[in-house]
N, C-alpha and C. Protein backbone atom coordinates (compact mmCIF):
# COMPACT_ATOMS: atom_id res chain seq x y z
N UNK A 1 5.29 21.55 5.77
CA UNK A 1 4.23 21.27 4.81
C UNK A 1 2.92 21.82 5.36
N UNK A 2 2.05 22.31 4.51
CA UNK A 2 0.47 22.97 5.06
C UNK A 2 -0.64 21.95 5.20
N UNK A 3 -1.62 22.76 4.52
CA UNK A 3 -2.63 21.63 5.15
C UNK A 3 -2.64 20.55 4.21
N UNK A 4 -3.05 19.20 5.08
CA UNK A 4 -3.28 18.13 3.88
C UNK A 4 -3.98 18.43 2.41
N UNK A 5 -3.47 18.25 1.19
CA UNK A 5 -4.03 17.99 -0.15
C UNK A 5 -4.83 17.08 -1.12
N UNK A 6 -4.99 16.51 -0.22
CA UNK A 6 -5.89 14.99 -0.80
C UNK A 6 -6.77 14.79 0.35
N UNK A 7 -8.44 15.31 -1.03
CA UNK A 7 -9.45 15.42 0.10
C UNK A 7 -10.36 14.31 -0.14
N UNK A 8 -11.42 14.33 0.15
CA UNK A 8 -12.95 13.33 -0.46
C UNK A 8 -14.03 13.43 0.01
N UNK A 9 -14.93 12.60 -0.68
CA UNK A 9 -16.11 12.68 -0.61
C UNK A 9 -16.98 12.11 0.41
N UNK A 10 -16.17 11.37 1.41
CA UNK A 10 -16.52 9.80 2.01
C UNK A 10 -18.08 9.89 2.85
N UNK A 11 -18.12 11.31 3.75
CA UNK A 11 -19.30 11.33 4.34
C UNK A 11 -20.57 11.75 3.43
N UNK A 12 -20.51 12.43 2.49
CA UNK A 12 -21.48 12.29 1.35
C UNK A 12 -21.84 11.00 0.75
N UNK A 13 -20.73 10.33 0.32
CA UNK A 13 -21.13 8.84 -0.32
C UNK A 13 -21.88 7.98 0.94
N UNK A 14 -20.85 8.23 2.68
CA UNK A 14 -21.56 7.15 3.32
C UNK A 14 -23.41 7.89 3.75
N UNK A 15 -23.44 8.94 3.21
CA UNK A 15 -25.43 9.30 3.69
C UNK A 15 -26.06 8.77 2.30
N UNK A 16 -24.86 8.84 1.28
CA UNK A 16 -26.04 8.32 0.01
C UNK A 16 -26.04 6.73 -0.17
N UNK A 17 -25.26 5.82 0.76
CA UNK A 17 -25.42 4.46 0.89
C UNK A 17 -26.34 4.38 1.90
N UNK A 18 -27.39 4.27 1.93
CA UNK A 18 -28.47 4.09 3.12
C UNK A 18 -28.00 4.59 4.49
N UNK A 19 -26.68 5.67 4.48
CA UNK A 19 -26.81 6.43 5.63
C UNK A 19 -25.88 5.66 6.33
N UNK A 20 -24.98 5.24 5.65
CA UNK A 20 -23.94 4.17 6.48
C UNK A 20 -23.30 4.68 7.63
N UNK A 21 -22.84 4.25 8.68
CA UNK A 21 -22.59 4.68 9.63
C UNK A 21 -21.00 4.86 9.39
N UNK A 22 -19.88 5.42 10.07
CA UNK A 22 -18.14 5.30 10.07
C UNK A 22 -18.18 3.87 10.36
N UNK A 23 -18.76 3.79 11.51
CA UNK A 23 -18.33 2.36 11.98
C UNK A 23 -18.65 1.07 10.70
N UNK A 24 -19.69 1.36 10.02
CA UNK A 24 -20.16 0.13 9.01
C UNK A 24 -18.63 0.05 7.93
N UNK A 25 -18.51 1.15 7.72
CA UNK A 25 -17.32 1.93 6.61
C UNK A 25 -15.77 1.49 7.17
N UNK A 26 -15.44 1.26 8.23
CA UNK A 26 -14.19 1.25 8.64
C UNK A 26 -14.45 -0.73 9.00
N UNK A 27 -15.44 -1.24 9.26
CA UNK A 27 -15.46 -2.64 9.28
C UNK A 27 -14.77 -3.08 7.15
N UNK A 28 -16.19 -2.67 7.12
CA UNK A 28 -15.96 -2.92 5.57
C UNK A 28 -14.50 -2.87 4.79
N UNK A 29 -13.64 -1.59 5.47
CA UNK A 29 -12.33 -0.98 4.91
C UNK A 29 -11.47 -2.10 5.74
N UNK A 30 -11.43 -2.66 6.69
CA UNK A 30 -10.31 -3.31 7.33
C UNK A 30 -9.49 -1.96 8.62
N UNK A 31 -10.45 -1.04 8.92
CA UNK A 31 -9.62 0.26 9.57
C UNK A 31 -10.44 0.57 11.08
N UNK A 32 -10.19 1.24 11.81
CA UNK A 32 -11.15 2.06 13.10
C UNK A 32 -11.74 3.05 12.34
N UNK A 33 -12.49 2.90 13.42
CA UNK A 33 -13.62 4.00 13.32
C UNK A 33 -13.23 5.26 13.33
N UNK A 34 -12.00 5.39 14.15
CA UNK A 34 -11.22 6.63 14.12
C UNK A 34 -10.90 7.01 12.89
N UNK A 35 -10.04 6.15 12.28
CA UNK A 35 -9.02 6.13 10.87
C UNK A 35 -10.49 6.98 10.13
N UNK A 36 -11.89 6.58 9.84
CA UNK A 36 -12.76 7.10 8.88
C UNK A 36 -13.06 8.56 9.48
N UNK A 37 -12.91 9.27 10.83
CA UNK A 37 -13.41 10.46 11.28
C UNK A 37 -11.98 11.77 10.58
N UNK A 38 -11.11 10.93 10.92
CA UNK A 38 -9.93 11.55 10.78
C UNK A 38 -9.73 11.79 9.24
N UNK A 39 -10.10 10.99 8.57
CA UNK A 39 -10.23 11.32 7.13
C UNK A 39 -11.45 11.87 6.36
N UNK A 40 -12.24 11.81 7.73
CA UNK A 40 -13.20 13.25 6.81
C UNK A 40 -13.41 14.47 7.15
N UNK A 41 -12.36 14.56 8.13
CA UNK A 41 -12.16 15.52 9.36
C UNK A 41 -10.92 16.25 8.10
N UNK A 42 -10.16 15.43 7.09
CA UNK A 42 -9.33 15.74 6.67
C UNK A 42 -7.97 16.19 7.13
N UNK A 43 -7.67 15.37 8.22
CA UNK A 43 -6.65 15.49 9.56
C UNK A 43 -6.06 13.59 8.66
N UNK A 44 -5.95 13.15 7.83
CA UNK A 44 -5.45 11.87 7.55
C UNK A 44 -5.33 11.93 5.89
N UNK A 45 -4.36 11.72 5.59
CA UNK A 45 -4.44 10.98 4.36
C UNK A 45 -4.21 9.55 4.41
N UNK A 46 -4.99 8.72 3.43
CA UNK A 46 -5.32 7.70 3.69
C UNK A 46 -3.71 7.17 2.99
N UNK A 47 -2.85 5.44 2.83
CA UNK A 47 -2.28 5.03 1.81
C UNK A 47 -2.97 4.87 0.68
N UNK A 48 -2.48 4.54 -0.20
CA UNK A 48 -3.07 4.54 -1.39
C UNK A 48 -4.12 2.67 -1.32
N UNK A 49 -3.65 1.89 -1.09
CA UNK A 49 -4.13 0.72 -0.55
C UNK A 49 -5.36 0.94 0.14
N UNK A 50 -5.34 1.95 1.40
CA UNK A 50 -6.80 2.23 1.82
C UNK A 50 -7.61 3.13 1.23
N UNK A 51 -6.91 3.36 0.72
CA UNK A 51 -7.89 4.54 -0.84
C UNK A 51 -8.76 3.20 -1.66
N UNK A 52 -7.88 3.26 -1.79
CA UNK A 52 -8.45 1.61 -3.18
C UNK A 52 -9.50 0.88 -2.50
N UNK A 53 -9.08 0.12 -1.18
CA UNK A 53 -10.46 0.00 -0.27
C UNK A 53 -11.75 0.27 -0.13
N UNK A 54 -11.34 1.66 0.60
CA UNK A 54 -12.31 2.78 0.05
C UNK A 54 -13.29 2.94 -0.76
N UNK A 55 -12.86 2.92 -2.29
CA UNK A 55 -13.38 3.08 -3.47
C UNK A 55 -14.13 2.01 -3.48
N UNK A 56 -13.32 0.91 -3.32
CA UNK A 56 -13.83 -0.45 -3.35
C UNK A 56 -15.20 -0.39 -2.75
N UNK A 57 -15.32 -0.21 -1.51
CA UNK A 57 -16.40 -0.60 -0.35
C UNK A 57 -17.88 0.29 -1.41
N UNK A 58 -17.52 1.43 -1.89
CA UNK A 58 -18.35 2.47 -2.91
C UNK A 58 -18.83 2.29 -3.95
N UNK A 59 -17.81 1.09 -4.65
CA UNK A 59 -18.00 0.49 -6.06
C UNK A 59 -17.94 1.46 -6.91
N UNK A 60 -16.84 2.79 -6.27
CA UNK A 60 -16.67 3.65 -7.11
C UNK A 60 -14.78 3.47 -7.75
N UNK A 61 -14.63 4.29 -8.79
CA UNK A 61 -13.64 4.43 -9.46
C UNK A 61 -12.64 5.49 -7.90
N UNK A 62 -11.80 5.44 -7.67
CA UNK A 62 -10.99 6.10 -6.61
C UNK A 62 -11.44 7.49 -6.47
N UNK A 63 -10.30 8.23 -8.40
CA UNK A 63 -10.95 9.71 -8.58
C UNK A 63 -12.39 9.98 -8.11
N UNK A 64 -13.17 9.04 -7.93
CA UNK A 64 -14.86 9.90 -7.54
C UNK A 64 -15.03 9.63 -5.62
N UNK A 65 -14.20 9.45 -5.05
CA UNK A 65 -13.77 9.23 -3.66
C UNK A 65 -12.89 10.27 -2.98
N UNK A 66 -12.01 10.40 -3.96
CA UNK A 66 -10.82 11.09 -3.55
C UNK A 66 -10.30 12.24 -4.66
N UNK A 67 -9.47 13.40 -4.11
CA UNK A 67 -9.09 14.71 -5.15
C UNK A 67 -8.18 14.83 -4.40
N UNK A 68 -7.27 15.21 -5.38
CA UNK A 68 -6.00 16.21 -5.07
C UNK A 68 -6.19 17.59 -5.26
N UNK A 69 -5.84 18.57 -4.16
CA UNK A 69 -6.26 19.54 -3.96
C UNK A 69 -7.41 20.34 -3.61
N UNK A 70 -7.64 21.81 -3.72
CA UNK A 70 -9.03 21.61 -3.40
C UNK A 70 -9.89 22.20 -4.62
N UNK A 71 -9.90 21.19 -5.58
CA UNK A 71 -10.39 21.02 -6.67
C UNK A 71 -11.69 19.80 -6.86
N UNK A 72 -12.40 20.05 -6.08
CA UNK A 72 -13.18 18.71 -5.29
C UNK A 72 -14.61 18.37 -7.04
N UNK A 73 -14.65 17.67 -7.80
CA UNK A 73 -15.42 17.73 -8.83
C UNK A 73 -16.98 17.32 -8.48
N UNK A 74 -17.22 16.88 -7.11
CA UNK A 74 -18.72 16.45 -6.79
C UNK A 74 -19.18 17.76 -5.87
């Protein structure tokens, strides 16, 4: 299999939340600090559960977090 296909937005959303730090983001998610580098590093796909999280912590809808492919809409 190639490179991971399911990308996001996460370090954009965490500078437009007052600049949130990984670490604030991975408390909030239930995850390490690692788990958030690695997924914006795009070296992780998240489960779908920590997707939802995710979104959650954003108060966004998932799709505006996360894309399949590199079809990125933000």
């Amino acid at each position: 299999m190639g490179k991971n296909l399911v990308g996001n937005h996460i370090r954009k959303l965490r500078f437009n939340q007052d600049e949130m730090t990984q670490l604030q983001l991975a408390d909030k998610a239930g995850v390490t600090r690692q788990t958030i580098v690695a997924l914006e590093k795009g070296n992780y796909s998240p489960s779908l559960e920590l997707a939802f999280r995710i979104a959650h912590v954003f108060e966004l809808p998932l799709e505006e977090v996360f894309f399949y492919g590199d079809n990125p809409k933000q």
